[in-house]
Protein backbone atom coordinates (compact mmCIF):
# COMPACT_ATOMS: atom_id res chain seq x y z
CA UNK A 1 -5.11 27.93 -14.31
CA UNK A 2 -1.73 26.48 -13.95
CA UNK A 3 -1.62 22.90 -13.23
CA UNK A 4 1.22 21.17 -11.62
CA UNK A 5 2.04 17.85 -11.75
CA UNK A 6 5.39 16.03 -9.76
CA UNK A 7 7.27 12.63 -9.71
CA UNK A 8 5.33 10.55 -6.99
CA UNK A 9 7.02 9.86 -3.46
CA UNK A 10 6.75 6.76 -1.75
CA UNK A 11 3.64 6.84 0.33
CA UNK A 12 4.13 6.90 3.92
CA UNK A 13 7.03 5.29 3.53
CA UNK A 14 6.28 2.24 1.25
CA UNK A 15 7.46 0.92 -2.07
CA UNK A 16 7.64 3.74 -5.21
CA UNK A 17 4.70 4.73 -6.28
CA UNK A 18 4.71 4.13 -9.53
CA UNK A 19 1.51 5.81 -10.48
CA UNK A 20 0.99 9.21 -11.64
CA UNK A 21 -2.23 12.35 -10.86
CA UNK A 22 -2.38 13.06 -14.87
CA UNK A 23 -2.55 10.52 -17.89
CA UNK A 24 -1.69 12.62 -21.24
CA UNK A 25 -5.57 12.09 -22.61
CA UNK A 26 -6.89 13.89 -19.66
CA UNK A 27 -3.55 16.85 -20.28
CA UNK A 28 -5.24 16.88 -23.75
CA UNK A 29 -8.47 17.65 -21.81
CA UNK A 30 -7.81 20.10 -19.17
CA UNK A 31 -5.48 22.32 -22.00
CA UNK A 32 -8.84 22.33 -24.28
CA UNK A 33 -10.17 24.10 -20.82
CA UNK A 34 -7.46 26.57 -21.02
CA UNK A 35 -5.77 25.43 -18.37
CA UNK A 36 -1.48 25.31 -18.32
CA UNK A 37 0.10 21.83 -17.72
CA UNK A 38 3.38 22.04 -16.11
CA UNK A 39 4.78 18.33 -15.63
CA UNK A 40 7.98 16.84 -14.33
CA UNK A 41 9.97 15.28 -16.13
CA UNK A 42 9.63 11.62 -15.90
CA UNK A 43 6.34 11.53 -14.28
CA UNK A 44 4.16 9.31 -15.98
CA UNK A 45 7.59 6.77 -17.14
CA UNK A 46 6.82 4.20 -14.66
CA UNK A 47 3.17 4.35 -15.60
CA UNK A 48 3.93 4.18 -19.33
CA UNK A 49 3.86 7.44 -20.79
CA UNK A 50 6.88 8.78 -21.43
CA UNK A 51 7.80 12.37 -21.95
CA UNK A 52 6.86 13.00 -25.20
CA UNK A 53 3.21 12.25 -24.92
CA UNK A 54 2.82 14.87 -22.10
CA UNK A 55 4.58 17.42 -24.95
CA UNK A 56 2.51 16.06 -27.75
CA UNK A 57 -0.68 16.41 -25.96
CA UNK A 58 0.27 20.20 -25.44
CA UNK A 59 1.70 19.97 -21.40
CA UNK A 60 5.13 21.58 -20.51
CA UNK A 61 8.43 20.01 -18.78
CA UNK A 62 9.18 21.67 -15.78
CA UNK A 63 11.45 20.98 -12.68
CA UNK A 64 10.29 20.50 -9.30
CA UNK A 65 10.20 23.59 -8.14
CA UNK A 66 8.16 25.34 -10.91
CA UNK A 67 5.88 22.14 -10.36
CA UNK A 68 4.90 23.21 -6.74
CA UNK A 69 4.59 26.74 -7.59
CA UNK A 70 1.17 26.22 -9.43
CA UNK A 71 -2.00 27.31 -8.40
CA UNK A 72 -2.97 24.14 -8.31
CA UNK A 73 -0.54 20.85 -7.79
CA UNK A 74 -1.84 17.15 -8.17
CA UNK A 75 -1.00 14.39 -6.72
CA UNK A 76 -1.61 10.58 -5.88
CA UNK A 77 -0.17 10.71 -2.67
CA UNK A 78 0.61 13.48 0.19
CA UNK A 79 3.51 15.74 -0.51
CA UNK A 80 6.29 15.63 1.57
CA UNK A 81 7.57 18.28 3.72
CA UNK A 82 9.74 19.76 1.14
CA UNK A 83 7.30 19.72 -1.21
CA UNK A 84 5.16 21.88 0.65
CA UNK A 85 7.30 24.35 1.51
CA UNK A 86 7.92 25.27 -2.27
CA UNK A 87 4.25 26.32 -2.64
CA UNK A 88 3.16 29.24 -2.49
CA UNK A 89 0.02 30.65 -0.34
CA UNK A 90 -3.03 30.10 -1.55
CA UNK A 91 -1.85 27.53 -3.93
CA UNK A 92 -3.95 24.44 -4.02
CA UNK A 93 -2.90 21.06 -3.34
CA UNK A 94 -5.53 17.73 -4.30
CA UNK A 95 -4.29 14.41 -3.55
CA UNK A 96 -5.11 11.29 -1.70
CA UNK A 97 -4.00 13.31 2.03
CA UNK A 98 -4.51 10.23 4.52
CA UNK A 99 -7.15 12.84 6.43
CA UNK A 100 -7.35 10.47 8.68
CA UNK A 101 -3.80 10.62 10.29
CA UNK A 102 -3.16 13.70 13.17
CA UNK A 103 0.62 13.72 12.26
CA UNK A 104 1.02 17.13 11.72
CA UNK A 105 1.32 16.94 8.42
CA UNK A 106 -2.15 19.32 7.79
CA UNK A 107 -0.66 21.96 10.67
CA UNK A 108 2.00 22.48 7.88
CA UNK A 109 0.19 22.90 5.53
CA UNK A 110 -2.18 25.39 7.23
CA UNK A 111 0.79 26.98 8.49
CA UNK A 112 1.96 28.17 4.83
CA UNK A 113 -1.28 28.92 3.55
CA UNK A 114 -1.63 26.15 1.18
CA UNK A 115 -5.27 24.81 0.54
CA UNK A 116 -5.88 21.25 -0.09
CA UNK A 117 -8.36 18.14 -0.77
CA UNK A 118 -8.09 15.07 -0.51
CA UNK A 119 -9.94 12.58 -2.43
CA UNK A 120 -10.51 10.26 0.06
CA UNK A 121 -13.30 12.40 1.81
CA UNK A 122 -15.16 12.67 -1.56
CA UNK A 123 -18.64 12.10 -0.73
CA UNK A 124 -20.04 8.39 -2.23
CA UNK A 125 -23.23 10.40 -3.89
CA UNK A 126 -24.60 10.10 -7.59
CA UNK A 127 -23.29 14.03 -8.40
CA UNK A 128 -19.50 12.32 -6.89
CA UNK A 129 -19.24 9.73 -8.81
CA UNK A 130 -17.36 10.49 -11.41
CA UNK A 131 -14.74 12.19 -9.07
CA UNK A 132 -14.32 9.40 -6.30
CA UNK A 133 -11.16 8.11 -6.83
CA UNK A 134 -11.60 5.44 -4.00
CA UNK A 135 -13.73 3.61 -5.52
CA UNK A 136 -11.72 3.71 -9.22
CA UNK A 137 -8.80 2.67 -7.39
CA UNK A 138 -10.68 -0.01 -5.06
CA UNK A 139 -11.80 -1.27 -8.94
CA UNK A 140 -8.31 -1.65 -9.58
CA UNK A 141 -7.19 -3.45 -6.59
CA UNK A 142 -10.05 -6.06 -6.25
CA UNK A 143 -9.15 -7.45 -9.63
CA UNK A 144 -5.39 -7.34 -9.22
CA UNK A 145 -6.07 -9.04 -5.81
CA UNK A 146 -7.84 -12.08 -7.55
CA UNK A 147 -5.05 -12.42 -9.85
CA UNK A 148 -2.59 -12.32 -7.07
CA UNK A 149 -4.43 -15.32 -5.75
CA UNK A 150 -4.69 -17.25 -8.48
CA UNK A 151 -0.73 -16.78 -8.92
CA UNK A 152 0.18 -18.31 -5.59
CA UNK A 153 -2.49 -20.51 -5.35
CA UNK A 154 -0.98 -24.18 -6.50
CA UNK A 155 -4.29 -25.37 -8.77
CA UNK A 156 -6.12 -24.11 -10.96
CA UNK A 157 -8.99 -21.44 -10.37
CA UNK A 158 -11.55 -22.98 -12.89
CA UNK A 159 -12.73 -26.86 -13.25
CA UNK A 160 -10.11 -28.28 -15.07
CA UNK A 161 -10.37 -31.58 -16.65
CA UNK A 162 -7.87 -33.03 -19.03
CA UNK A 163 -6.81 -36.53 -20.44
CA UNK A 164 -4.12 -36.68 -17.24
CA UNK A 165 -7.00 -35.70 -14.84
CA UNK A 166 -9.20 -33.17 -13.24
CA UNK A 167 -9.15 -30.28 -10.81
CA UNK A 168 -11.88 -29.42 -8.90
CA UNK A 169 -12.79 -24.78 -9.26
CA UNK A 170 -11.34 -23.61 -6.36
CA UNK A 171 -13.68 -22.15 -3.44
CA UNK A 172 -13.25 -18.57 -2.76
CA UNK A 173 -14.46 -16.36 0.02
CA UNK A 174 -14.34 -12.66 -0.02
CA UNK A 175 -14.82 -10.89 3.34
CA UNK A 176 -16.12 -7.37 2.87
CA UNK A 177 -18.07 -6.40 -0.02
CA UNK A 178 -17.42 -2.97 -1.06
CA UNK A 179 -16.37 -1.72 -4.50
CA UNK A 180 -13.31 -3.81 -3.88
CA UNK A 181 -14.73 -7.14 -2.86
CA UNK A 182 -17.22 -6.58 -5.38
CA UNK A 183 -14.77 -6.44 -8.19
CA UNK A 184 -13.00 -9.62 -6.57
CA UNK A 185 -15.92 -11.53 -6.82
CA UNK A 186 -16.65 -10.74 -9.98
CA UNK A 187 -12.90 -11.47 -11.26
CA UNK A 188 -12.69 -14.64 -9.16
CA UNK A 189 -16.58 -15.97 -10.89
CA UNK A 190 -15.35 -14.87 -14.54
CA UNK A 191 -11.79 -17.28 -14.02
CA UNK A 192 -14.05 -20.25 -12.63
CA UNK A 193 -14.03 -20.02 -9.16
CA UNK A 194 -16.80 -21.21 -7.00
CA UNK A 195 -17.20 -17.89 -4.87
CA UNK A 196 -19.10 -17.03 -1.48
CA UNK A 197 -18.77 -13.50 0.01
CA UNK A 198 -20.19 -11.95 3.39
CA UNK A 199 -19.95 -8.48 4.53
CA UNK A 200 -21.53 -7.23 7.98
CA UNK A 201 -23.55 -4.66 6.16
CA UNK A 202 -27.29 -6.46 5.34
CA UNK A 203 -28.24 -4.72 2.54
CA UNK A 204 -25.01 -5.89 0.63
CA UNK A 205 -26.71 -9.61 0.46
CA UNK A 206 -28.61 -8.49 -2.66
CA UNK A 207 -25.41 -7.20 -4.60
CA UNK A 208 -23.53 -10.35 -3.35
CA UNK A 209 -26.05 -12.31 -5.07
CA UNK A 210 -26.29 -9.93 -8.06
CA UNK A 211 -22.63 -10.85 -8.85
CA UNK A 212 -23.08 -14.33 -9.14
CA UNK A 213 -22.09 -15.29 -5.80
CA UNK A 214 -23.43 -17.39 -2.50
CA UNK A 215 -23.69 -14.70 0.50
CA UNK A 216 -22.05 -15.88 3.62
CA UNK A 217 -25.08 -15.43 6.87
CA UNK A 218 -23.69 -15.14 10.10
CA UNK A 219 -26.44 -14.00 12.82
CA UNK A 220 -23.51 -11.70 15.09
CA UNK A 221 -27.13 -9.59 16.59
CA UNK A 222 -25.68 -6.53 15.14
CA UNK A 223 -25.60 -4.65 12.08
CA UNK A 224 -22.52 -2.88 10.74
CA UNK A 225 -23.80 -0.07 8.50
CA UNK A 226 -22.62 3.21 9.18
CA UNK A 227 -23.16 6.56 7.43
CA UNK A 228 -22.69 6.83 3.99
CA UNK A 229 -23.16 3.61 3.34
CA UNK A 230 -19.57 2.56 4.86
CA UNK A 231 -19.43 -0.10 7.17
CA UNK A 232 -18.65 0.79 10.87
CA UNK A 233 -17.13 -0.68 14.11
CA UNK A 234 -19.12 -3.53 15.67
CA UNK A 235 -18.82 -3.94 19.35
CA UNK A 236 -16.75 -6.04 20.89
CA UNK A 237 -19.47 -8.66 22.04
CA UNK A 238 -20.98 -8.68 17.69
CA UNK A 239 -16.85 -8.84 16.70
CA UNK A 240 -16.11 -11.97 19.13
CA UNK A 241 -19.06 -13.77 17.32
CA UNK A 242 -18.18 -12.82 14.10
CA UNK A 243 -14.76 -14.42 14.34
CA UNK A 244 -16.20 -17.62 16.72
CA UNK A 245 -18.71 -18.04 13.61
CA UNK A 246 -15.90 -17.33 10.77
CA UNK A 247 -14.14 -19.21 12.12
CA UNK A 248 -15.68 -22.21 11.27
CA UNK A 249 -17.08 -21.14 8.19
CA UNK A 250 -13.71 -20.32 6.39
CA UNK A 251 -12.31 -23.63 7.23
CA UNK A 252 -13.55 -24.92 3.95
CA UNK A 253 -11.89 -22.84 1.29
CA UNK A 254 -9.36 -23.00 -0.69
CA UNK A 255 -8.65 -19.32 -1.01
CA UNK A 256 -10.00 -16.13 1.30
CA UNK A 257 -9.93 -12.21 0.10
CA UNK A 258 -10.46 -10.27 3.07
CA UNK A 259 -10.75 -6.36 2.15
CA UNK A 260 -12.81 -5.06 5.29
CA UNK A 261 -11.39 -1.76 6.08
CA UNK A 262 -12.70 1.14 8.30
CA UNK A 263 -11.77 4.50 7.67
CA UNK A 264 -9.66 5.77 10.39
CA UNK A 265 -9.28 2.66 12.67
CA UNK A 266 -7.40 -0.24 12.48
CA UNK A 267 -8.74 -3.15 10.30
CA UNK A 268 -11.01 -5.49 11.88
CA UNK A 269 -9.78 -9.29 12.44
CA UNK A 270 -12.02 -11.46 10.46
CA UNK A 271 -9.76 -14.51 9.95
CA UNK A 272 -8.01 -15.58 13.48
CA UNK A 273 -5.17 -17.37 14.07
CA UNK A 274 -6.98 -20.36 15.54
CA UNK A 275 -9.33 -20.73 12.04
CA UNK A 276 -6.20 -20.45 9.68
CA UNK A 277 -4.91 -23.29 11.87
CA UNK A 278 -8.20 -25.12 10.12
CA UNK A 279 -7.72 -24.40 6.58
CA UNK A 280 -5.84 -26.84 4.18
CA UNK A 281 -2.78 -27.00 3.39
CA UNK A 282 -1.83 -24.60 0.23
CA UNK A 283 -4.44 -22.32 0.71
CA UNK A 284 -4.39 -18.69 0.50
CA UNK A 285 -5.11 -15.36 2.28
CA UNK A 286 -5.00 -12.09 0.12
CA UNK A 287 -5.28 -9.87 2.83
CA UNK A 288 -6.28 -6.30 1.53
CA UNK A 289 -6.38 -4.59 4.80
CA UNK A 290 -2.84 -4.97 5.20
CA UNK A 291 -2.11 -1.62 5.07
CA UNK A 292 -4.10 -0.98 8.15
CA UNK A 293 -2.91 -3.56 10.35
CA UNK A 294 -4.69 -6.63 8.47
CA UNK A 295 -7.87 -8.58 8.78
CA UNK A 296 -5.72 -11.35 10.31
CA UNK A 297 -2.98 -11.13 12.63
CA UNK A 298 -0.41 -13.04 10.36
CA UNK A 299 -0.27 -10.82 7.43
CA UNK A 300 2.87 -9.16 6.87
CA UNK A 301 2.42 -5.70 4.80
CA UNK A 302 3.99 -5.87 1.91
CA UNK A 303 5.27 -9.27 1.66
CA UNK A 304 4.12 -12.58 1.14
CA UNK A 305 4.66 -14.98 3.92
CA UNK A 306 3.98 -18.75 4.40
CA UNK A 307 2.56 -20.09 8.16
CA UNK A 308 1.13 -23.51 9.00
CA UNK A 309 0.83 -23.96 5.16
CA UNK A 310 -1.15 -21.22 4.40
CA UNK A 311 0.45 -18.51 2.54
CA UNK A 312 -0.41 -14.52 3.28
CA UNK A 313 -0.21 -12.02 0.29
CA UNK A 314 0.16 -8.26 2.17
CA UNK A 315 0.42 -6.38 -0.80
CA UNK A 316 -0.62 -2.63 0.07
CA UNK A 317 -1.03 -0.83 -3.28
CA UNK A 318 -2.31 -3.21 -5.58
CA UNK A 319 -3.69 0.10 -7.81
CA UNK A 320 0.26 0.86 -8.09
CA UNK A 321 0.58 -2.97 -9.58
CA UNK A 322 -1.24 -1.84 -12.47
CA UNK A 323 -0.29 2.18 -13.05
CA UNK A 324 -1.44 2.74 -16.56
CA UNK A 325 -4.69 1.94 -15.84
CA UNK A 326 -4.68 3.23 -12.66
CA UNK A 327 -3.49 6.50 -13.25
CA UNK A 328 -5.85 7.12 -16.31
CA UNK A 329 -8.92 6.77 -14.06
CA UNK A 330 -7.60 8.94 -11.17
CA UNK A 331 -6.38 11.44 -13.74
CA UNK A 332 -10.14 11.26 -14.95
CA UNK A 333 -11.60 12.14 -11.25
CA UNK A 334 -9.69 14.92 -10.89
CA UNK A 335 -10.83 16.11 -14.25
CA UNK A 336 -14.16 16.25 -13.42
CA UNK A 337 -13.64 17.64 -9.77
CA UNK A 338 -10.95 20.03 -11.48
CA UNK A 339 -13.89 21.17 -13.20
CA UNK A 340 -15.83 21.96 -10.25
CA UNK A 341 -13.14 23.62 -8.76
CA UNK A 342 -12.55 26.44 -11.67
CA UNK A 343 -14.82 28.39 -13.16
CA UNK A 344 -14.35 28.07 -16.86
CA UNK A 345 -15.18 32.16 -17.71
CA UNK A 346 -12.99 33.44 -15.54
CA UNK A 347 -10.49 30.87 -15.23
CA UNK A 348 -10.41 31.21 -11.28
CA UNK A 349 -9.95 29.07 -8.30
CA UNK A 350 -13.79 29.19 -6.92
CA UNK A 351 -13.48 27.07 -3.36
CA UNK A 352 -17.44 27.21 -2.59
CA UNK A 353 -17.90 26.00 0.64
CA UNK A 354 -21.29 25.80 -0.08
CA UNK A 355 -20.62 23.16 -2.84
CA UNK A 356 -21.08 19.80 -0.66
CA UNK A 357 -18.40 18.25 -2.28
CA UNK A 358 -15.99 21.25 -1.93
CA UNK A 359 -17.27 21.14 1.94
CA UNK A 360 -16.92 17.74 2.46
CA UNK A 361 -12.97 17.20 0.90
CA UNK A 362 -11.28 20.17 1.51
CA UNK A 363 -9.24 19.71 4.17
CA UNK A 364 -7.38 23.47 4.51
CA UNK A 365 -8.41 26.59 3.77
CA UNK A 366 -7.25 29.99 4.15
CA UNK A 367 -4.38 28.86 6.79
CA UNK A 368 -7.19 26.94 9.09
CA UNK A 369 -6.96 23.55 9.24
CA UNK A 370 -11.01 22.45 8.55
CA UNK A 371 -11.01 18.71 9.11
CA UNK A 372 -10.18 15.28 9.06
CA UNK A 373 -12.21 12.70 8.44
């Protein structure tokens, strides 16, 4: 198969992206498939491989246009509308789509034929694993977050005692404990921090603890696991507790990492205005919803803002903050699901919709637009 792989966009209109589908070590890879690597030039340079690995490792400079003309074109983010209309029918495209937006964007690509997955809607299972780029991305992000925080933050993260004086760890809550908030509390415990977490999901108590930390218990009479192990919406009655008993909770920390996100719907407020007015002075919110409308109403996306003392952090792509590493794991999940995807004898595009992780990403097919979310 020919492989295709572009210069990133900005997504949806953000900063540049400065991470890339394919590392050269997983080029090396796919050509030992027999598979053709066509990459643009200057792909992978803000991720920090230049040029000359991709040739090294047996890929092929191409321009744009040849790019989109593969059978099958990767991508971290969506294409753009241009993009798309240099593919040809029956082309594949796999990237993270944003299945969850009804902007048109998938009626265009329907409309020209062009299949596509995105790797958001592969399925959390053991078989998935090693092809869910959420969660190798979420990795990514949870630790960058921490070390966000511990830039802005005006003390030290550990105990610190020293012949001038001594600094108490800082206390750190995370709110949402996914892969994300996981990884923060890890990061945060490892650099000294005293750390508490809650998430509305009950069976995440026991991982909270398993991590090292002190699990946050709120009694909201509600529980907020939905399928797959995701959290889901709480009603409005379970939400107004939450954030009356947050509220009071968060008052006492020195830094909060909210990352409570729900797929297709506007993050949930965790952190009010009325309980920021409560924390001290110098104390920081890494808000990692941001990108979704925040888990507090005075985040700004992508900027870092200071209000009543308390400074926001809104980064939205903190995967992009760290691209090498970033883009070697995603290049590695879409290895392994590239190997789903072909058949290795006959070297040809098999889209089994019986396959339940071919059925539960692919997005397009055949000119028909299949789902969203």
């Amino acid at each position: 198969m020919i492989i295709g792989v572009p210069v990133e966009g900005s997504p949806s209109g953000g900063k540049v992206e400065t991470r890339v589908a394919l590392a050269p070590e997983t080029v090396r890879k796919l050509i030992k498939k027999n598979h053709q690597v066509l990459i643009e030039k200057g792909a992978g340079v803000l991720a920090g491989f230049p040029d000359e690995e991709y040739v090294r490792e047996g890929a092929k400079l191409a321009e744009r246009t040849d790019i989109h003309k593969a059978e099958i074109v990767c991508k971290v983010n969506r294409p753009g509308e241009k993009e798309i209309l240099f593919m040809n029918p029956g082309s594949l495209v796999i990237a993270c789509l944003e299945p969850h937006k009804n902007d048109g964007f998938f009626q265009k690509l329907a409309e020209v034929k062009v299949n596509s997955i995105a790797m958001e809607l592969i399925p959390r299972t053991s078989r998935a694993q090693s092809m869910d780029a959420l969660s190798s991305q979420a990795n990514i992000a949870g630790y960058r977050a921490v070390i966000e925080a511990a830039s802005v933050y005006g003390s030290f993260f550990p105990m610190m005692m020293t012949s001038a004086g001594s600094a108490k760890p800082a206390r750190v809550a995370i709110l949402g404990v996914g892969v994300a908030g996981l990884q923060a509390i890890s990061t945060a415990k490892r650099i000294g921090a005293q750390v508490e977490a809650y998430d509305i999901r009950p069976e995440v108590r026991e991982q909270i603890i398993s991590v090292g930390a002190k699990p946050i218990d709120l009694d909201i009479g509600e529980v907020g696991t939905g399928a797959g192990g995701y959290a889901k919406e709480l009603s409005e009655s379970a939400k107004a507790k939450q954030q009356e008993l947050l509220t009071e909770k968060l008052k006492k920390f020195d830094v909060i990492i909210t990352t409570a996100n729900i797929p297709g719907r506007k993050s949930p407020i965790l952190l009010t205005a009325e309980a920021v007015k409560g924390m001290k002075p110098g104390s920081v919110v890494v808000d990692m919803a941001a990108a979704n409308g925040g888990n507090c109403p005075l985040t700004k996306a992508d900027k870092i803002v200071t209000k009543d003392g308390v400074t926001f952090v809104g980064i939205t792509n903190y995967a992009s903050m760290m691209p090498n590493v970033a883009s070697r794991f995603y290049g590695m999940n879409l290895y392994h699901l590239l190997n789903l995807l072909v058949d290795e004898k006959t070297q040809k595009l098999n889209l089994n919709l019986e396959d339940d992780i071919i059925a539960a990403s692919l997005v397009t097919f055949n000119g028909e637009i299949r789902k969203r979310s």
